[in-house]
PDB file of N, CA and C in Angstrom:
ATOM      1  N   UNK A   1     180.870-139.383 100.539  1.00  0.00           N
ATOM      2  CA  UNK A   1     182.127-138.689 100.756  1.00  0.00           C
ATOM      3  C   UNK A   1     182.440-138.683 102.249  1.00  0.00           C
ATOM      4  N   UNK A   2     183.769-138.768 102.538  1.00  0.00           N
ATOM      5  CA  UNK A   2     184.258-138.704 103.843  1.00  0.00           C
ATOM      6  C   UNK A   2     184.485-137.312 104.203  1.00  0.00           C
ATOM      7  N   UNK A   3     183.965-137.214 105.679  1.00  0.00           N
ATOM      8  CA  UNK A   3     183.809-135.543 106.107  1.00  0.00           C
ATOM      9  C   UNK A   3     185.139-135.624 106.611  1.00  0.00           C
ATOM     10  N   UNK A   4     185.846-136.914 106.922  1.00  0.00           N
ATOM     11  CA  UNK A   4     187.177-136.416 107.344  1.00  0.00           C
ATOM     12  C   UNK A   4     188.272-135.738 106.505  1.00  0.00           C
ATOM     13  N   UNK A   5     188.061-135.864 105.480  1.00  0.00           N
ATOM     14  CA  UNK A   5     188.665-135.722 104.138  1.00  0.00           C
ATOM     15  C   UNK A   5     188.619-134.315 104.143  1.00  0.00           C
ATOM     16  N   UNK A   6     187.872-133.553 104.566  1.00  0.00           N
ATOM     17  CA  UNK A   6     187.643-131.927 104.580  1.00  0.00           C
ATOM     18  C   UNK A   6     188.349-131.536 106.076  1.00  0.00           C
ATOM     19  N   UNK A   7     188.268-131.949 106.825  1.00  0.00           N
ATOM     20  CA  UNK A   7     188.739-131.709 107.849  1.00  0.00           C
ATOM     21  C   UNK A   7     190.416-130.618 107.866  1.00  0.00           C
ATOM     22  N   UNK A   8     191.278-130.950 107.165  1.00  0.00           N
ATOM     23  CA  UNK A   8     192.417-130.076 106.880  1.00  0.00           C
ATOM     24  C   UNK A   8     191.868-128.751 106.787  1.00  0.00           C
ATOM     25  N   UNK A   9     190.766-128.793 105.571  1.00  0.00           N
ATOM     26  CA  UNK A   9     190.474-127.581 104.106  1.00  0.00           C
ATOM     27  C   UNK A   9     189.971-126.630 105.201  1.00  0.00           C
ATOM     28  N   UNK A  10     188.838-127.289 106.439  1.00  0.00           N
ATOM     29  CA  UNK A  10     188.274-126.820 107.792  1.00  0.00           C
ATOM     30  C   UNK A  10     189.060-125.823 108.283  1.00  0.00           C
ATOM     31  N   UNK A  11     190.247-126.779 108.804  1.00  0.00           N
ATOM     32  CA  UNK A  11     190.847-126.147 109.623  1.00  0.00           C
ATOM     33  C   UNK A  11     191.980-125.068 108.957  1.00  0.00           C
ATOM     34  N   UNK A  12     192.043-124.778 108.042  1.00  0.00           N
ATOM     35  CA  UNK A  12     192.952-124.031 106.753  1.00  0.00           C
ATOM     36  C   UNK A  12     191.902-122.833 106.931  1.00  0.00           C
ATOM     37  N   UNK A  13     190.951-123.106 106.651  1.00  0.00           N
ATOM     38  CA  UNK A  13     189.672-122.026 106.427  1.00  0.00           C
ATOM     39  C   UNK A  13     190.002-121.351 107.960  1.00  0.00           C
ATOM     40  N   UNK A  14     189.436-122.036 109.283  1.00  0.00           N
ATOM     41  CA  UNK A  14     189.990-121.398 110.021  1.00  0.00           C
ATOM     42  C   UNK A  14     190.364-120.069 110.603  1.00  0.00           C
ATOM     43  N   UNK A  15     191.598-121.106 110.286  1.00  0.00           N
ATOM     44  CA  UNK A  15     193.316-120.332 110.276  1.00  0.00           C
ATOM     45  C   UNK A  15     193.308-119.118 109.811  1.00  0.00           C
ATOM     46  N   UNK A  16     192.683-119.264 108.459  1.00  0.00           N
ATOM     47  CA  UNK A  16     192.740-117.812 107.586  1.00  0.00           C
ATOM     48  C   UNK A  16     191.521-117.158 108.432  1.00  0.00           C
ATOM     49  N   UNK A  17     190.631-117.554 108.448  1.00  0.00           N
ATOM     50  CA  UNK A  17     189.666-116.514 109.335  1.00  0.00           C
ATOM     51  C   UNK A  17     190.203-115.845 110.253  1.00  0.00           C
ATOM     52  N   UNK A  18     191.033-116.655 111.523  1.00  0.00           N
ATOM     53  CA  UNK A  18     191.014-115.856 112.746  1.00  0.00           C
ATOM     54  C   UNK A  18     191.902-114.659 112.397  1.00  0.00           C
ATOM     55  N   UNK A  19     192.575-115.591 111.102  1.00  0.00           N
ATOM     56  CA  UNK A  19     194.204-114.240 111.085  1.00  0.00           C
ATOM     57  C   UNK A  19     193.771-112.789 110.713  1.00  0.00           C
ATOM     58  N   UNK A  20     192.513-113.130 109.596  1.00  0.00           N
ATOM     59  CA  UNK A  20     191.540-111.598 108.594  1.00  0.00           C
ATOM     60  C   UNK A  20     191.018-111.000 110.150  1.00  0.00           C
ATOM     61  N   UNK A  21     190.566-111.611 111.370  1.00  0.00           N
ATOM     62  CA  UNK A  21     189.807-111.255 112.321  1.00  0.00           C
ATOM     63  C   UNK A  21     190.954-110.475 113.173  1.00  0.00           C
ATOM     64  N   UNK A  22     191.880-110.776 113.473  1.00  0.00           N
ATOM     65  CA  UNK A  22     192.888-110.610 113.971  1.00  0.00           C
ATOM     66  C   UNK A  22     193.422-109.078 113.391  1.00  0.00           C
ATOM     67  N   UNK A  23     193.431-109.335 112.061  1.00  0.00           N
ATOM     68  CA  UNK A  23     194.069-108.370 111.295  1.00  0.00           C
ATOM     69  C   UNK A  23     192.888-106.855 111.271  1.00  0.00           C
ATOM     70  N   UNK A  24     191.660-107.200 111.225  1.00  0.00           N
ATOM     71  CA  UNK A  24     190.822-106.439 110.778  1.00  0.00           C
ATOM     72  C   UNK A  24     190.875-105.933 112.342  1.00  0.00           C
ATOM     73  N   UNK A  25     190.713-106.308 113.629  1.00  0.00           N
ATOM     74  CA  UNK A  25     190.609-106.007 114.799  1.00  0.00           C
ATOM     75  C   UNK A  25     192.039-104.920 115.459  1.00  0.00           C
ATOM     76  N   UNK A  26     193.169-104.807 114.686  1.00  0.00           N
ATOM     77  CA  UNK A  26     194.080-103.867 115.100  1.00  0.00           C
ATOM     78  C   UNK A  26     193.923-103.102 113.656  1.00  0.00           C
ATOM     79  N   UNK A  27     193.134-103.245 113.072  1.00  0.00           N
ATOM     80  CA  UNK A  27     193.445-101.930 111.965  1.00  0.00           C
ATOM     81  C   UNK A  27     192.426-101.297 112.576  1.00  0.00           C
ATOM     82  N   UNK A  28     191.083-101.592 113.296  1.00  0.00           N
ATOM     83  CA  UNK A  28     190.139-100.738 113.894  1.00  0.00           C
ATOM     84  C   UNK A  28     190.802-100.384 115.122  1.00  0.00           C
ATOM     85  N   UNK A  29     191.566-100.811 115.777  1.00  0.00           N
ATOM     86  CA  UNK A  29     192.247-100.233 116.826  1.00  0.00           C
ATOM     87  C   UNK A  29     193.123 -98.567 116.159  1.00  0.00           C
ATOM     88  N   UNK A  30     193.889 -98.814 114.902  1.00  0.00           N
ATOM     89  CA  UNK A  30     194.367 -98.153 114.966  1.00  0.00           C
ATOM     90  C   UNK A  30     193.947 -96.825 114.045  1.00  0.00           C
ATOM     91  N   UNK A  31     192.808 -97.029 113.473  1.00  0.00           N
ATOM     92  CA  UNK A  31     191.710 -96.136 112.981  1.00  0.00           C
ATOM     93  C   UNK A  31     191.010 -95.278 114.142  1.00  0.00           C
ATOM     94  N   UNK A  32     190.682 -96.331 115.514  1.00  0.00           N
ATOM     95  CA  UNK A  32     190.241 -95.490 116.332  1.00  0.00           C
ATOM     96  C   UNK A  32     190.730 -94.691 117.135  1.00  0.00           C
ATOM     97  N   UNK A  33     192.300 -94.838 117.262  1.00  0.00           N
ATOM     98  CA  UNK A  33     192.937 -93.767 117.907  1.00  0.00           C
ATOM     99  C   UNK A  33     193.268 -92.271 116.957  1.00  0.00           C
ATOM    100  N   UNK A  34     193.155 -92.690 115.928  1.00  0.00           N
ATOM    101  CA  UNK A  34     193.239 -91.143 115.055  1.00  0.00           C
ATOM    102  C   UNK A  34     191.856 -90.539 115.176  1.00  0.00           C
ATOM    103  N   UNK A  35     190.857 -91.600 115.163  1.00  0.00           N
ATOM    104  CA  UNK A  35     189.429 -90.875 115.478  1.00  0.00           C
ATOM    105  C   UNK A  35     189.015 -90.041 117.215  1.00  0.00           C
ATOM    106  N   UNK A  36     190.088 -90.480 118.046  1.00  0.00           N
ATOM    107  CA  UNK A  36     189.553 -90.117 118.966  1.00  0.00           C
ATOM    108  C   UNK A  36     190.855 -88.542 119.368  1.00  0.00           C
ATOM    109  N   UNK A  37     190.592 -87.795 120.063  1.00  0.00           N
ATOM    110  CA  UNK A  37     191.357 -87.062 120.496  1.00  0.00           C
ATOM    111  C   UNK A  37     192.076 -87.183 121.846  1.00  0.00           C
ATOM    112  N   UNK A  38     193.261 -86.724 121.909  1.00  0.00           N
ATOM    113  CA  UNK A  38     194.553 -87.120 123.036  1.00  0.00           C
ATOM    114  C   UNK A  38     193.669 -86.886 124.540  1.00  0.00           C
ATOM    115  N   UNK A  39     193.581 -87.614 125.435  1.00  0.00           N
ATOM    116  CA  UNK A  39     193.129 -87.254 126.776  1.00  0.00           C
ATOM    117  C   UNK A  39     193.914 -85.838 127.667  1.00  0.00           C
ATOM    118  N   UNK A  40     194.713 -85.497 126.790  1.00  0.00           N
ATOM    119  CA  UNK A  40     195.367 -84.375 127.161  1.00  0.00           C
ATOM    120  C   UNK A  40     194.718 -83.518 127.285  1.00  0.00           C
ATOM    121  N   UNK A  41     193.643 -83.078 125.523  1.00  0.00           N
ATOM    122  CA  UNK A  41     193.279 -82.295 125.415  1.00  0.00           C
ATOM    123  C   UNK A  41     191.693 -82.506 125.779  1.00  0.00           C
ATOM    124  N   UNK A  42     191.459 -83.389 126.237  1.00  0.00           N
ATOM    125  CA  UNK A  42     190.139 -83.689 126.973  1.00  0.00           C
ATOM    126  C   UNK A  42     189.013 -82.513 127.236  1.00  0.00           C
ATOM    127  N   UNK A  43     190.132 -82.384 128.627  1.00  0.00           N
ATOM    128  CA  UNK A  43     189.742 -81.462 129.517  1.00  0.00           C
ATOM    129  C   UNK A  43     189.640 -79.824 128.801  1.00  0.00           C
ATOM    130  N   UNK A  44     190.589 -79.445 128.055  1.00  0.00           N
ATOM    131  CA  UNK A  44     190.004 -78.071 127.283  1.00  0.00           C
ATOM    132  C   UNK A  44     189.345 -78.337 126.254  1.00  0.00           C
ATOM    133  N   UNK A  45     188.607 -79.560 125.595  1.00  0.00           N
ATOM    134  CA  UNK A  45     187.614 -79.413 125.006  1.00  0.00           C
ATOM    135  C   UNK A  45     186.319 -79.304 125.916  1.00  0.00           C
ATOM    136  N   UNK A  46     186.596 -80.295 127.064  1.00  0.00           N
ATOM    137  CA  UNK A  46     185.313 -80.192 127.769  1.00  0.00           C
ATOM    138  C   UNK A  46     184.935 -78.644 128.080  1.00  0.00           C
ATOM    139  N   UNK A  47     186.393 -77.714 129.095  1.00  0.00           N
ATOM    140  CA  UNK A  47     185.982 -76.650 129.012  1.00  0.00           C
ATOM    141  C   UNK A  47     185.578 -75.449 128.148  1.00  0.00           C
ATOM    142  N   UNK A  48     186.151 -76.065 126.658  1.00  0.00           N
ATOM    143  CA  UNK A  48     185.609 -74.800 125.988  1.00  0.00           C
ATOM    144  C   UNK A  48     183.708 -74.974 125.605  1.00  0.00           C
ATOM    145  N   UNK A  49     183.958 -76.279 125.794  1.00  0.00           N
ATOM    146  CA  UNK A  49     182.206 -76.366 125.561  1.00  0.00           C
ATOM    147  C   UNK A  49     181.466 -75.989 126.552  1.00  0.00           C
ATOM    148  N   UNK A  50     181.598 -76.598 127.371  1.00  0.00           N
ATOM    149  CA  UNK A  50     181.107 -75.555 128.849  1.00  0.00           C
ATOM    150  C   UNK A  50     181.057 -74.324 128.537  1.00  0.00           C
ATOM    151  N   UNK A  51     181.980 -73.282 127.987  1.00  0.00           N
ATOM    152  CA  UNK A  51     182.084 -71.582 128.386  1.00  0.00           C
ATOM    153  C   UNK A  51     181.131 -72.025 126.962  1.00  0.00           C
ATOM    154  N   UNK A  52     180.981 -72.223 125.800  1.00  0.00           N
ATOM    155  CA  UNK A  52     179.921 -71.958 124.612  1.00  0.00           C
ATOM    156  C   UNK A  52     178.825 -72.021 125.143  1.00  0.00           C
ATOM    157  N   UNK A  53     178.198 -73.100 125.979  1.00  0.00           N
ATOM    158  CA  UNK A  53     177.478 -73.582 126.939  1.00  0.00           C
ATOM    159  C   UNK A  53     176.908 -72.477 127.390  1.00  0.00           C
ATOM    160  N   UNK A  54     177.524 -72.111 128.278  1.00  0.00           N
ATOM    161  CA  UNK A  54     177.114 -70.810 129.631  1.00  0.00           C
ATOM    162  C   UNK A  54     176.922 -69.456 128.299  1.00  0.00           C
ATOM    163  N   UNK A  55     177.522 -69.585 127.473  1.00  0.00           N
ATOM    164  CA  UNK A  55     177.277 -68.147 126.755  1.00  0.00           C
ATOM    165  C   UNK A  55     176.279 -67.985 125.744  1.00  0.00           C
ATOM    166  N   UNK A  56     175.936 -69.624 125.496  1.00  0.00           N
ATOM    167  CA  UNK A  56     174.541 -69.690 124.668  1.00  0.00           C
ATOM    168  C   UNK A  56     173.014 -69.468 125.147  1.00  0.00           C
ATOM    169  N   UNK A  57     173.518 -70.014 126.564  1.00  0.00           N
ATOM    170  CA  UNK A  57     172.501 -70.174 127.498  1.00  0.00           C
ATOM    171  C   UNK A  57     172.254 -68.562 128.217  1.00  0.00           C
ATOM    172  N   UNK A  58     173.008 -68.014 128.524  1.00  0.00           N
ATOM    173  CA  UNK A  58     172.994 -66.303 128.719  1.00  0.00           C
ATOM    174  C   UNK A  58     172.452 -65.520 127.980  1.00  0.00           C
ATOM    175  N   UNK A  59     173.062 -65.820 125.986  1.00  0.00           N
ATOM    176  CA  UNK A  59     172.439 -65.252 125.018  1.00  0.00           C
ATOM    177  C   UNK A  59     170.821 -65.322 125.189  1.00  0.00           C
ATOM    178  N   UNK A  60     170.639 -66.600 124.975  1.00  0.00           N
ATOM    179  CA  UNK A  60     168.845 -66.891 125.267  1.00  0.00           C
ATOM    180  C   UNK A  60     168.298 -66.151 126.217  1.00  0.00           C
ATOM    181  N   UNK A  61     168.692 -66.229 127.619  1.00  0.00           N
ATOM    182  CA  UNK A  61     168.005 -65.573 128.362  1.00  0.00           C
ATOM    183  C   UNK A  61     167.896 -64.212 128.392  1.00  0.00           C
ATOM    184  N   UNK A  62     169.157 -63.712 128.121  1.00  0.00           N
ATOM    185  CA  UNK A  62     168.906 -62.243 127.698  1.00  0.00           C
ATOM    186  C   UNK A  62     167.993 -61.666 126.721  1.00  0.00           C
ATOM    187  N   UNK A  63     167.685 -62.633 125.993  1.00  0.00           N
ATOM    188  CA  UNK A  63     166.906 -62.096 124.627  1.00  0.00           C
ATOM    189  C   UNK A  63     165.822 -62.524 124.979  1.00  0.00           C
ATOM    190  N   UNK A  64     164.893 -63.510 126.245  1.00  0.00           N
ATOM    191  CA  UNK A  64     163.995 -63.463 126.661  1.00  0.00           C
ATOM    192  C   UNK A  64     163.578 -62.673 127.539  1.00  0.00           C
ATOM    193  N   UNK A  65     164.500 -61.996 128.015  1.00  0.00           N
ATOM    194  CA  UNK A  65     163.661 -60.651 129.128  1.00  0.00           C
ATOM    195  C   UNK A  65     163.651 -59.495 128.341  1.00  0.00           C
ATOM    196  N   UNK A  66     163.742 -59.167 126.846  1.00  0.00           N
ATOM    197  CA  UNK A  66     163.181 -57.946 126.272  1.00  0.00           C
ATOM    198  C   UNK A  66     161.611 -58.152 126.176  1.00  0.00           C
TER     199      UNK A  66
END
């Protein structure tokens, strides 16, 4: 059999690959922006974890000097 003879079916195969790759690569784009939260609110998540932070860490110590 001639491998040139496949050569189209090759490049058909391809085609359809890069497009599923293509396709699958902005649906994870756009999965990951609902997964991530707005940089807006960044910063008051960072700070509310911080103040849980400092108040967990206070709790403990307080309850180690009885």
């Amino acid at each position: 059999m001639d491998s040139r003879s496949h050569q189209p079916l090759n490049t058909a195969v391809r085609e359809d690959f890069s497009e599923y790759v293509a396709h699958l690569q902005l649906h994870m784009t756009l999965q990951a922006r609902n997964l991530v939260p707005p940089l807006t609110n960044a910063s008051d998540s960072r700070e509310e974890l911080l103040q849980q932070t400092q108040a967990n860490f206070e709790k403990l110590v307080s309850r180690q000097g009885r």
